[in-house]
Each structure stands twice: as structure tokens, then as C-alpha cells.
C-alpha atoms as a PDB file:
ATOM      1  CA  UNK A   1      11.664  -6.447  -3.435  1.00  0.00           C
ATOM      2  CA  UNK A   2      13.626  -3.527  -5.421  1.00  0.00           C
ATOM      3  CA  UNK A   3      13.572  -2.695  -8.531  1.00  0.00           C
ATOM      4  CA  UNK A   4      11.264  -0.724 -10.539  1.00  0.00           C
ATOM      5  CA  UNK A   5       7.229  -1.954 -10.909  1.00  0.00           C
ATOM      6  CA  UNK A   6       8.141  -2.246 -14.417  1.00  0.00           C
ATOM      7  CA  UNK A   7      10.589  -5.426 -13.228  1.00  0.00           C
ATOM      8  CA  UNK A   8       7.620  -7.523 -13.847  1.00  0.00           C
ATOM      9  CA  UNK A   9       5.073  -7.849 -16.276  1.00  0.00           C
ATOM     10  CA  UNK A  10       0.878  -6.905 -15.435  1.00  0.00           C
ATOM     11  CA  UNK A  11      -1.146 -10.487 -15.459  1.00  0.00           C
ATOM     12  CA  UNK A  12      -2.623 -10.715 -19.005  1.00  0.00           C
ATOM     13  CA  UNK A  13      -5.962 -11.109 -19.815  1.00  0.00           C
ATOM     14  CA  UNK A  14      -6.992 -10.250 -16.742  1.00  0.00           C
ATOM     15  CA  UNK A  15     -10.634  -8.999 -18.395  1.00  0.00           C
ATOM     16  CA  UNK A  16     -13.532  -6.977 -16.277  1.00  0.00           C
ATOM     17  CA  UNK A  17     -11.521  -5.880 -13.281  1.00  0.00           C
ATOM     18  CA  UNK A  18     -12.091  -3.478 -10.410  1.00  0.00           C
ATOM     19  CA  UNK A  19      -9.814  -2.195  -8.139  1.00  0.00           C
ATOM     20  CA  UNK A  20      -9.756  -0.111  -5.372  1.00  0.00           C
ATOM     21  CA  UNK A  21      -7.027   1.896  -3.894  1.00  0.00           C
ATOM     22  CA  UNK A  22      -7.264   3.320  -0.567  1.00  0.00           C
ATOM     23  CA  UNK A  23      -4.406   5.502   0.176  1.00  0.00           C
ATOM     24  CA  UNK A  24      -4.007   7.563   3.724  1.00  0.00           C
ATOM     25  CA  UNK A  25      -2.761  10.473   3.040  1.00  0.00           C
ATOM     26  CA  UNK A  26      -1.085  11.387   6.465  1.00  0.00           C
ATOM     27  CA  UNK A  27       2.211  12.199   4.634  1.00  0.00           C
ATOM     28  CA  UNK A  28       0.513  13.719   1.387  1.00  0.00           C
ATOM     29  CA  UNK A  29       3.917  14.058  -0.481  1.00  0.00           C
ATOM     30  CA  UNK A  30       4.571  10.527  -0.311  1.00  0.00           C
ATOM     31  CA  UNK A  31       1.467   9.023  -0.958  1.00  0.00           C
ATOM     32  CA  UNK A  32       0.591  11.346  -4.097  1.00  0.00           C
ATOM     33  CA  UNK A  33       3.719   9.603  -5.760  1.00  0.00           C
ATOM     34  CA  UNK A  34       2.793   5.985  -4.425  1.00  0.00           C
ATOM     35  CA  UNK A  35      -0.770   6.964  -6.292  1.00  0.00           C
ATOM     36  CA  UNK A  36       1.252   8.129  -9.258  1.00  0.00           C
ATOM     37  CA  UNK A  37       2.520   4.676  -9.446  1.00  0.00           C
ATOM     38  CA  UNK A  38      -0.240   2.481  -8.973  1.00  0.00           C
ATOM     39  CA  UNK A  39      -2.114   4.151 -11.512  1.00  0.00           C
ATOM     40  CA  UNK A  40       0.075   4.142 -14.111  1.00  0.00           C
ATOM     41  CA  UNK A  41       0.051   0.374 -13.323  1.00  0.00           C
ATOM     42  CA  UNK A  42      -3.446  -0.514 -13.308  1.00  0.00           C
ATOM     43  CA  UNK A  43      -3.926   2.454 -16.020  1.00  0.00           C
ATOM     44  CA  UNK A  44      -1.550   0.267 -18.478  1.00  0.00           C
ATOM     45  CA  UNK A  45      -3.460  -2.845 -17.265  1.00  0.00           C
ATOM     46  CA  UNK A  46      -6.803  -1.291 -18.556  1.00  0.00           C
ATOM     47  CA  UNK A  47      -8.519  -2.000 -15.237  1.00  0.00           C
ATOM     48  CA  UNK A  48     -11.319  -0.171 -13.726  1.00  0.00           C
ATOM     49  CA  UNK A  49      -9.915   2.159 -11.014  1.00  0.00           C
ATOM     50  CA  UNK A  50     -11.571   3.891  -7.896  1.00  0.00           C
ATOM     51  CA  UNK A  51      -9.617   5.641  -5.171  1.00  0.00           C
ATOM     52  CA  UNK A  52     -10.611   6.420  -1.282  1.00  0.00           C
ATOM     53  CA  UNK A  53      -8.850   8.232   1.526  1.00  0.00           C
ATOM     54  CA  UNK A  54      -8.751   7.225   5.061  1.00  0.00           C
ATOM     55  CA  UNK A  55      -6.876   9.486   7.891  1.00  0.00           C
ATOM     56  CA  UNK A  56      -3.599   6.589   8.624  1.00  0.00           C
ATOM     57  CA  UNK A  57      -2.354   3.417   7.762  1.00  0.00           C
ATOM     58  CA  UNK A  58      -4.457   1.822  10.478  1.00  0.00           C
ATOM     59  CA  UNK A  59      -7.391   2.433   8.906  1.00  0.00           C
ATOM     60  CA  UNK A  60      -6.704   0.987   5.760  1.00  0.00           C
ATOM     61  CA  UNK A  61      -7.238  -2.861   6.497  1.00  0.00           C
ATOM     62  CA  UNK A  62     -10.916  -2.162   8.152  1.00  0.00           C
ATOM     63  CA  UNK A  63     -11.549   0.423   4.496  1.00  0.00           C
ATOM     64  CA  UNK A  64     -10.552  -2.500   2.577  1.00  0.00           C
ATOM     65  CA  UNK A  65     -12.679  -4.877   5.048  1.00  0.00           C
ATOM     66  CA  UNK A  66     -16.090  -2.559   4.219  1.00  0.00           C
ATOM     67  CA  UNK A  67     -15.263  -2.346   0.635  1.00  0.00           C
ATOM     68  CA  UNK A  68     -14.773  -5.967   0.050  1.00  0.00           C
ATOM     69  CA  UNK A  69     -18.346  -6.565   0.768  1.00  0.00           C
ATOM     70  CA  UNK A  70     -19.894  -5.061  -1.716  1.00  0.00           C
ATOM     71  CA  UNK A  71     -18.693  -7.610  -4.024  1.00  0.00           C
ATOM     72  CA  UNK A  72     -17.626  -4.447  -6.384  1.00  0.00           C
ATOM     73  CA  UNK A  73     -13.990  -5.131  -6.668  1.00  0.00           C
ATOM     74  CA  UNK A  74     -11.541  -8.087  -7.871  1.00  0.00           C
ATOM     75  CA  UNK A  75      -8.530  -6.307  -5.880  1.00  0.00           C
ATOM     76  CA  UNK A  76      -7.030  -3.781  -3.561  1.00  0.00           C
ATOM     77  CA  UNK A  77      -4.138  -1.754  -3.671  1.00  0.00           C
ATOM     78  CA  UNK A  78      -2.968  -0.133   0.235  1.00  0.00           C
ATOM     79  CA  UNK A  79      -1.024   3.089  -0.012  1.00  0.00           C
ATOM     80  CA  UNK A  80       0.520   4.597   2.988  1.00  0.00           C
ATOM     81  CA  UNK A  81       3.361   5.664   4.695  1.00  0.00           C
ATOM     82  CA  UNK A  82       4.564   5.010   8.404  1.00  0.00           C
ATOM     83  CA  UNK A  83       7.735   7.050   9.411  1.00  0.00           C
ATOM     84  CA  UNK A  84       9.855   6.367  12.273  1.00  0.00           C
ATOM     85  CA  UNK A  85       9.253   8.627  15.312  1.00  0.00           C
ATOM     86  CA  UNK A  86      10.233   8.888  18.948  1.00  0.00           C
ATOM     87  CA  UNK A  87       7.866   7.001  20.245  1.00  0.00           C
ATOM     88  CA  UNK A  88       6.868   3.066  20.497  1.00  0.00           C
ATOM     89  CA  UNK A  89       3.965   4.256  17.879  1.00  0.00           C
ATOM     90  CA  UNK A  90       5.274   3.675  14.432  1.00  0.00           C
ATOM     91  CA  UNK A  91       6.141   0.147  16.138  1.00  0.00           C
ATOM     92  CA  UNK A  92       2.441  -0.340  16.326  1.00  0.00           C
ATOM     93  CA  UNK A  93       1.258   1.197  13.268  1.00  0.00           C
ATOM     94  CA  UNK A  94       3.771  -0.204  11.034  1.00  0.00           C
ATOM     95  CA  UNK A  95       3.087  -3.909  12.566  1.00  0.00           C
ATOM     96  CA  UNK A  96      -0.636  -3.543  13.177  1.00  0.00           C
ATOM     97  CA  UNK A  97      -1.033  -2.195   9.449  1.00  0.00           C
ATOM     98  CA  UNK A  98       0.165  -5.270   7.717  1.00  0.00           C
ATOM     99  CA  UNK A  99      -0.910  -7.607   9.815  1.00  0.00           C
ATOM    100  CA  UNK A 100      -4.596  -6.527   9.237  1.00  0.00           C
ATOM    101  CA  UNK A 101      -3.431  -6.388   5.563  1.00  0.00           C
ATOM    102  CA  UNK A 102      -2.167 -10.121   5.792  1.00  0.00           C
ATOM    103  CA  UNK A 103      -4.856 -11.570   8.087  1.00  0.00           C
ATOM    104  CA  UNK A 104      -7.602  -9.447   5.997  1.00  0.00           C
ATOM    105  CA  UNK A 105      -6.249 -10.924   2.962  1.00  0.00           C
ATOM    106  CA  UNK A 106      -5.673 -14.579   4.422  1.00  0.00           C
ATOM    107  CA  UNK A 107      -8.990 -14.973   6.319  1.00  0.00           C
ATOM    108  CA  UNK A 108     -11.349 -13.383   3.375  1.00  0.00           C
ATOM    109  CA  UNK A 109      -9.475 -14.629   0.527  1.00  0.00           C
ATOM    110  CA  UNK A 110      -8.695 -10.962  -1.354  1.00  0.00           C
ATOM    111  CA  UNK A 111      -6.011 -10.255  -4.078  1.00  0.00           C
ATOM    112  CA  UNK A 112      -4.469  -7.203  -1.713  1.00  0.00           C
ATOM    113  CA  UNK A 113      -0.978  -5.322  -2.863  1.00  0.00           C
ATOM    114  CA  UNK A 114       0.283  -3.836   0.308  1.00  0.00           C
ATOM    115  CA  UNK A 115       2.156  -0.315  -0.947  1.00  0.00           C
ATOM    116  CA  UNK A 116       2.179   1.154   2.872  1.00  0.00           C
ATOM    117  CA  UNK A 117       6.205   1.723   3.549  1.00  0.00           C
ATOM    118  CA  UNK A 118       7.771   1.677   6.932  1.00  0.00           C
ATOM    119  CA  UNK A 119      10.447   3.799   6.238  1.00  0.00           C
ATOM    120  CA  UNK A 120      13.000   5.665   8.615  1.00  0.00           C
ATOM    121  CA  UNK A 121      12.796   8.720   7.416  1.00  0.00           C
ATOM    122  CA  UNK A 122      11.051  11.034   5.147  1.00  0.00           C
ATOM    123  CA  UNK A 123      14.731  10.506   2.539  1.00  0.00           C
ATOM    124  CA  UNK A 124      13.987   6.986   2.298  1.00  0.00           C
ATOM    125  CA  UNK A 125       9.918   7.334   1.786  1.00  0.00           C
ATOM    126  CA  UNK A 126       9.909   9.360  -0.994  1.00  0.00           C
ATOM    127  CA  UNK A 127      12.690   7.228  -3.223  1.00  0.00           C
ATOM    128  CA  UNK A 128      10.475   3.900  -2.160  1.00  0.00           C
ATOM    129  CA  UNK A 129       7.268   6.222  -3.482  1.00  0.00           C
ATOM    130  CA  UNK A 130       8.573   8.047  -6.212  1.00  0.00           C
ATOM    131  CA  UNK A 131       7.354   6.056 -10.163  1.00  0.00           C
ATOM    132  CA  UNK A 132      10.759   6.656 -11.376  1.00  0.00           C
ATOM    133  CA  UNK A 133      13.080   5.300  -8.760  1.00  0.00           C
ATOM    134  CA  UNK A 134      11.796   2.486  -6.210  1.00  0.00           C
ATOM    135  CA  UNK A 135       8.320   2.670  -7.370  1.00  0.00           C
ATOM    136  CA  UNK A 136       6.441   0.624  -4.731  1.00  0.00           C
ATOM    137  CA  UNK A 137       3.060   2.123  -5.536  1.00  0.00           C
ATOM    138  CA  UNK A 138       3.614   0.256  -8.930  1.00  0.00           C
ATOM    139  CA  UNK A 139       5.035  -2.603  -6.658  1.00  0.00           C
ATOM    140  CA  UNK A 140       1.896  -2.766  -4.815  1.00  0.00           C
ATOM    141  CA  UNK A 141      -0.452  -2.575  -7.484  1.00  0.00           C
ATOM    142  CA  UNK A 142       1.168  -5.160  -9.771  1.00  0.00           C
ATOM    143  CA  UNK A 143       0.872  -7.400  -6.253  1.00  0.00           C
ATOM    144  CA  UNK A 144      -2.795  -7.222  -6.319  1.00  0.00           C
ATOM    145  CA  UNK A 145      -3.079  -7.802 -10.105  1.00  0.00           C
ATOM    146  CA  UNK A 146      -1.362 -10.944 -10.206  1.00  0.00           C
ATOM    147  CA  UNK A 147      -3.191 -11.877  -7.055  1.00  0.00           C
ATOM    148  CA  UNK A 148      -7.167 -11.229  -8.335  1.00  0.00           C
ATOM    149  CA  UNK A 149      -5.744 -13.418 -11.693  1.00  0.00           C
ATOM    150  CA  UNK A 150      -4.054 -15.817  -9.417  1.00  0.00           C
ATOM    151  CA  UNK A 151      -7.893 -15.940  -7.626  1.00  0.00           C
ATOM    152  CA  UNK A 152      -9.892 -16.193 -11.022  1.00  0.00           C
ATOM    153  CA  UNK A 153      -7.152 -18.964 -12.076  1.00  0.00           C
ATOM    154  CA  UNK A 154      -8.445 -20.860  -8.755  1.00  0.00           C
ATOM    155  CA  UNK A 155     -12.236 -20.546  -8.971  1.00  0.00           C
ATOM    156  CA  UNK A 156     -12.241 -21.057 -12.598  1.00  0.00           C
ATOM    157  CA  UNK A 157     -13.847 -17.734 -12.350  1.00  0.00           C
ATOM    158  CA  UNK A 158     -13.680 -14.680 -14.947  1.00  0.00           C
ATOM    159  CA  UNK A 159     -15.531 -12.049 -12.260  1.00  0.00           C
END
């Protein structure tokens, strides 16, 4: 999808919302300006926001697993970054990352915006990340917005 977050509008009327962001940090530069982005999304959306770290990418989908049973929040926004290596890994984190993201979201039913970028290099990260260019932090968090109203449209529900 490119284009700015901004491309398309926040749900409206989305009422008492919580969402929770959990961002790995493993390339800090990056994911401060994917952060950036998603809250100034879900800031402008008037939504409550919390925010946790977790070491890598493949530990987001079993953060968002825990958190989702709590029953505390309507949708979750990933944040990450995977860059190509040398090495077979990124293969395997980049893959195994959203598939848990996809499966998680499929199998439990959760509004998830999936803002982790597989990127080449570190160039090509930080215009995906950054709010005023590529903006896929906004991306990501506008995903999981339309996705909890989409839910609450379903279930005739207003939680």
C-alpha cells in the first residue's frame, strides 16, 4: 500500500476504544518514527492508547496473544522492523512474524494492523517509518482501526 496514512480516513464513531501497540525496538531509530505515526493516528482518532516493548519482531504475535486476553483492548497495532542480513534469518523472522500476526488475527478474531517492515536495508526502513513520507506506522494503525469497527459492525457490539 503507499501513500501516506493520511490516504484514508480513521473509522468514525468508533466510541470507547483501546489499543495497544507493541513495538520491538531492535532497530530503535526506525521504530521511534513507526510510533510517531501510529500515535498521531490513534491520537487524532481519540482512542485510548497503551504502548509495550518486546526484544524482536518474533515476539510480537505471542505479546499480542497475552494481551488479548485480558479482554482490555478493541485492537492492536505491531511495530517492528526486520532488515535483510547475510544469513537465512531475516527469511524466518520476516515470514514467521506475519504469519503469527495473520494466524493470531484469523484464529482469535482481533482487529490487528501489522506496521513490522521487511525492508532491505536500513535506506528503505526509515522512509517506510518516517510520519512524513511512507508513514506505515500510521498505515498500521489506521489497519487496526477500521478492523475493531469492522468487528463491532459484526457483533452488533459497541465494546
Amino acid at each position: 500500500m503507499a501513500g501516506r496514512a493520511d490516504d484514508s480516513p480513521v473509522p468514525p464513531d468508533l466510541g470507547p476504544t483501546a489499543v495497544l501497540i507493541v513495538a520491538a525496538p531492535y532497530h530503535r531509530r526506525v521504530t521511534d518514527l513507526l510510533l510517531l505515526g501510529a500515535e498521531r493516528v490513534l491520537r487524532a482518532a481519540d482512542v485510548s492508547v497503551s504502548i509495550v516493548e518486546v526484544p524482536g519482531a518474533l515476539e510480537i504475535p505471542p505479546a499480542i496473544a497475552m494481551a488479548s486476553r485480558s479482554g482490555q483492548f478493541s485492537a492492536f497495532v505491531a511495530l517492528g522492523c526486520v532488515i535483510r542480513g547475510e544469513t537465512s534469518h531475516y527469511d524466518l523472522v520476516a515470514g514467521e512474524s506475519c504469519r503469527g500476526l495473520v494466524e493470531l488475527g484469523t484464529r482469535e478474531r482481533l482487529a490487528i494492523g501489522n506496521g513490522i517492515l521487511t525492508v532491505d536495508n536500513l535506506a528503505q526502513a526509515l522512509e517506510r517509518a518516517d510520519p512524513d513520507r511512507l508513514d506505515k506506522g500510521g498505515h498500521a494503525a489506521r489497519a487496526a482501526l477500521a478492523l475493531a469497527a469492522l468487528s463491532r459492525r459484526f457483533s452488533g457490539s459497541t465494546n
